[in-house]
Protein backbone atom coordinates (compact mmCIF):
# COMPACT_ATOMS: atom_id res chain seq x y z
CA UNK A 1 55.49 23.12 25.01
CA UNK A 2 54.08 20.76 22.54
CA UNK A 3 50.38 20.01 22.40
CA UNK A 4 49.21 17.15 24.16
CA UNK A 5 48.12 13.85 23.02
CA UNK A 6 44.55 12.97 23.70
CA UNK A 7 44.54 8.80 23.77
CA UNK A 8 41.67 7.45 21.60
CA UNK A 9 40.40 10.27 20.36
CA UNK A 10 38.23 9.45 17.02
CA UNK A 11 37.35 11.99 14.18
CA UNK A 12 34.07 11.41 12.54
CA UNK A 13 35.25 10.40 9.48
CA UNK A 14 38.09 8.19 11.01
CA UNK A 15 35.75 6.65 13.01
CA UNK A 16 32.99 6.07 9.92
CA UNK A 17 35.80 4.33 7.99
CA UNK A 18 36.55 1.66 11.09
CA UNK A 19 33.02 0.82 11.70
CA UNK A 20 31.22 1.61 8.37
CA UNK A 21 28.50 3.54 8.09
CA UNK A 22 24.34 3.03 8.47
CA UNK A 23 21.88 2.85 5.47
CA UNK A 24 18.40 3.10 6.38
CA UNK A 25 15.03 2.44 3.89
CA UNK A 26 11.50 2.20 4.46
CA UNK A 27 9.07 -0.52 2.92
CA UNK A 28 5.10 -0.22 3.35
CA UNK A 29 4.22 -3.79 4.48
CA UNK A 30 0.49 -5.25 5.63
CA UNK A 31 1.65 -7.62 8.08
CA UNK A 32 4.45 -8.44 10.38
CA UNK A 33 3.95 -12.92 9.14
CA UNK A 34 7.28 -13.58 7.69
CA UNK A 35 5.06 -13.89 4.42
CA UNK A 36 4.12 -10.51 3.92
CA UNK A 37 3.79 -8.46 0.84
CA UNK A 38 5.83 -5.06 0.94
CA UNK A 39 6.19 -2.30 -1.48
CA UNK A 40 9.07 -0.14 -1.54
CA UNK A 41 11.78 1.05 -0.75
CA UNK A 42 11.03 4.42 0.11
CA UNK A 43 13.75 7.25 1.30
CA UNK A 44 11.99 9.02 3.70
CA UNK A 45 9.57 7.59 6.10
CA UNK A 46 6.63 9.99 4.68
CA UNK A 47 6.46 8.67 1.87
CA UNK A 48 6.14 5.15 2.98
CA UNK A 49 3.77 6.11 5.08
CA UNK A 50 1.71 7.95 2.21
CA UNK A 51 2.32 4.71 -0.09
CA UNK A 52 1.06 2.53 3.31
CA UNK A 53 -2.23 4.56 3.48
CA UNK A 54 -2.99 4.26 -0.60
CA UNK A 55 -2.19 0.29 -0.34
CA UNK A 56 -4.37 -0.18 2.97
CA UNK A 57 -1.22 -1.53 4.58
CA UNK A 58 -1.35 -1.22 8.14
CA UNK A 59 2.49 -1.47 8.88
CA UNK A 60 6.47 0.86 7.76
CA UNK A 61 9.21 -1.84 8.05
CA UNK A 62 12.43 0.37 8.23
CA UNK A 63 15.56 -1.49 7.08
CA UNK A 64 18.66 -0.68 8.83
CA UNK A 65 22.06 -1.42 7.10
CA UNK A 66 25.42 -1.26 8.17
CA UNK A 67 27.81 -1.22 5.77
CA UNK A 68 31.05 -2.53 6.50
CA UNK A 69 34.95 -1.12 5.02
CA UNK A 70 34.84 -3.52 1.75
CA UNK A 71 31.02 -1.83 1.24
CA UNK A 72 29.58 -5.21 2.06
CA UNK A 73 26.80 -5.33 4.41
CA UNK A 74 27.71 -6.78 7.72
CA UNK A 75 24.50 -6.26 9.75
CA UNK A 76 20.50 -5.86 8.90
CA UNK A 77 18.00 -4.53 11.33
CA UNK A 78 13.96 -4.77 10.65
CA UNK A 79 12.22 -2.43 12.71
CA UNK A 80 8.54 -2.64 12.39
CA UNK A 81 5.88 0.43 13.02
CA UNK A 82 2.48 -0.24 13.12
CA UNK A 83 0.55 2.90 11.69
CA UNK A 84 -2.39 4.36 13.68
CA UNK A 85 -5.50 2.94 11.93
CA UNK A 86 -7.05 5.31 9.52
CA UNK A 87 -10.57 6.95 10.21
CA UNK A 88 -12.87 4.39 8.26
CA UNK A 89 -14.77 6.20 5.03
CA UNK A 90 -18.31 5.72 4.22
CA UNK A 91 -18.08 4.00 0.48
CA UNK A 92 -14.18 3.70 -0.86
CA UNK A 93 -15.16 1.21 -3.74
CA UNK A 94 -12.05 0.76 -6.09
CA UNK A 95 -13.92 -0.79 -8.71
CA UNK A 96 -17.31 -1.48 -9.47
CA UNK A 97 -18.57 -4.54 -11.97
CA UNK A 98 -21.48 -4.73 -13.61
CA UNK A 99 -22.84 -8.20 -14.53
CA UNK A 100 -25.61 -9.36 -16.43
CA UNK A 101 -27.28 -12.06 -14.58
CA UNK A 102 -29.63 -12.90 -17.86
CA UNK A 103 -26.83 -13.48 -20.45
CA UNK A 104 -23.68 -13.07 -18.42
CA UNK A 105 -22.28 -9.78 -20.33
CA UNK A 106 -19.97 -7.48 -17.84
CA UNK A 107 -18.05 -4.86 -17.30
CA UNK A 108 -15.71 -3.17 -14.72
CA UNK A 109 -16.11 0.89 -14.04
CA UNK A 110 -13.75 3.55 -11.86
CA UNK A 111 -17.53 5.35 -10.82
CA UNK A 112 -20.97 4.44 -10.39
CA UNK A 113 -22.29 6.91 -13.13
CA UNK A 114 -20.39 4.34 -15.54
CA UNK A 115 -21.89 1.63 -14.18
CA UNK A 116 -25.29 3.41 -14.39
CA UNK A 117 -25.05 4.03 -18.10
CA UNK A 118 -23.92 0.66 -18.78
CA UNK A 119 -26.74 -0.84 -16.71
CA UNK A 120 -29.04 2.01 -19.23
CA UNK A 121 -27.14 0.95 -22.63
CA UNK A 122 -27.55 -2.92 -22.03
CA UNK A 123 -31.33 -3.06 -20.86
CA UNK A 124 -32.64 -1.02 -23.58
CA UNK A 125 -30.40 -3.25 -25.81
CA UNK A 126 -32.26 -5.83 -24.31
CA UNK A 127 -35.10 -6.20 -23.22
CA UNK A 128 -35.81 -8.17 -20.20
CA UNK A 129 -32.16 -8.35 -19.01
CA UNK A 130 -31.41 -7.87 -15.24
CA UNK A 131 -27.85 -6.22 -14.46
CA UNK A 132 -26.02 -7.09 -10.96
CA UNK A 133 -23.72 -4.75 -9.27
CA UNK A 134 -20.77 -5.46 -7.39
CA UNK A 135 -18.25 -3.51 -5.28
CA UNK A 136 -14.63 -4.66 -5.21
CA UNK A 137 -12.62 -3.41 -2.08
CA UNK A 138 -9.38 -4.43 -0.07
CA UNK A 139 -10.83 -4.86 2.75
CA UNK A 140 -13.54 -6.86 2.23
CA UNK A 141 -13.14 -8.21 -1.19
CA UNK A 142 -15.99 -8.56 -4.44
CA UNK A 143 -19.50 -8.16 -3.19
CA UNK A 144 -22.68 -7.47 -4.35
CA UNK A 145 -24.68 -4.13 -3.55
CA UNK A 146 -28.61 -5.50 -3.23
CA UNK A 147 -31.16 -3.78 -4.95
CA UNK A 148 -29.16 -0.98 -6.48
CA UNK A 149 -31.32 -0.01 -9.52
CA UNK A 150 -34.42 0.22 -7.27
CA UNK A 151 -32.72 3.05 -5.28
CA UNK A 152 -31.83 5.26 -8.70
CA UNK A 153 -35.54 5.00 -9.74
């Protein structure tokens, strides 16, 4: 007796061929505005998720991809994840500027103790000069931390 027939059974791979197959990306993104800024594409969705934490971006956009026979793309999906908001830090300063208020000299430092020894190197250079310090973050942009010097004395 011969084997039966089984009507419309698919392999996998028979079936992947018909309908194409699924290529999926990640992008770190900080909104979900159709103008948005996004960074990427990532593999894996940990390490848009890592790249989402270092840029302050609060949402993953995952692009879906079907690819079609003729590798052309026939469909895209946008699936957006909003990340759980991070535990805020105390200071998280990305840069710090130094200006002088007196003749307008300035500088930008990675940590404070640069900005302290600039601040040092300038008003012994001259005397009588009074140097400003400002904190650059994401979130809440160039500003200027009040009476600085007066709390390293």
């Amino acid at each position: 007796m011969a084997p039966a027939k089984t009507r419309g059974a698919i392999t996998p791979g028979a079936k992947q061929k018909r309908m194409g197959y699924k290529e999926t990306f990640w992008m770190a993104c900080d909104s979900t505005e159709q103008l948005r800024a996004e960074y990427g594409p990532f593999h894996t969705r940990a390490e848009a998720e890592s790249e989402a934490g270092k840029l302050g971006f609060s949402y993953l956009l995952r692009y879906e991809h079907v690819i079609g026979e003729n590798d052309d793309i026939k469909e895209v999906r946008c699936i957006f994840i909003e990340l759980p908001e991070p535990p805020r830090q105390l200071y998280m300063a990305e840069k710090l500027h130094t200006r002088c208020s007196t003749c307008g000299a300035s500088a930008v430092h990675d940590y404070s103790w640069q900005a302290e020894v600039w601040a040092d190197i300038h008003e012994f250079e001259h005397s009588r000069h009074r140097i400003r310090l400002f904190e650059q973050t994401r979130a809440d942009g160039l500003k200027e931390v009040p009476g600085w010097r007066d709390a390293c004395a």
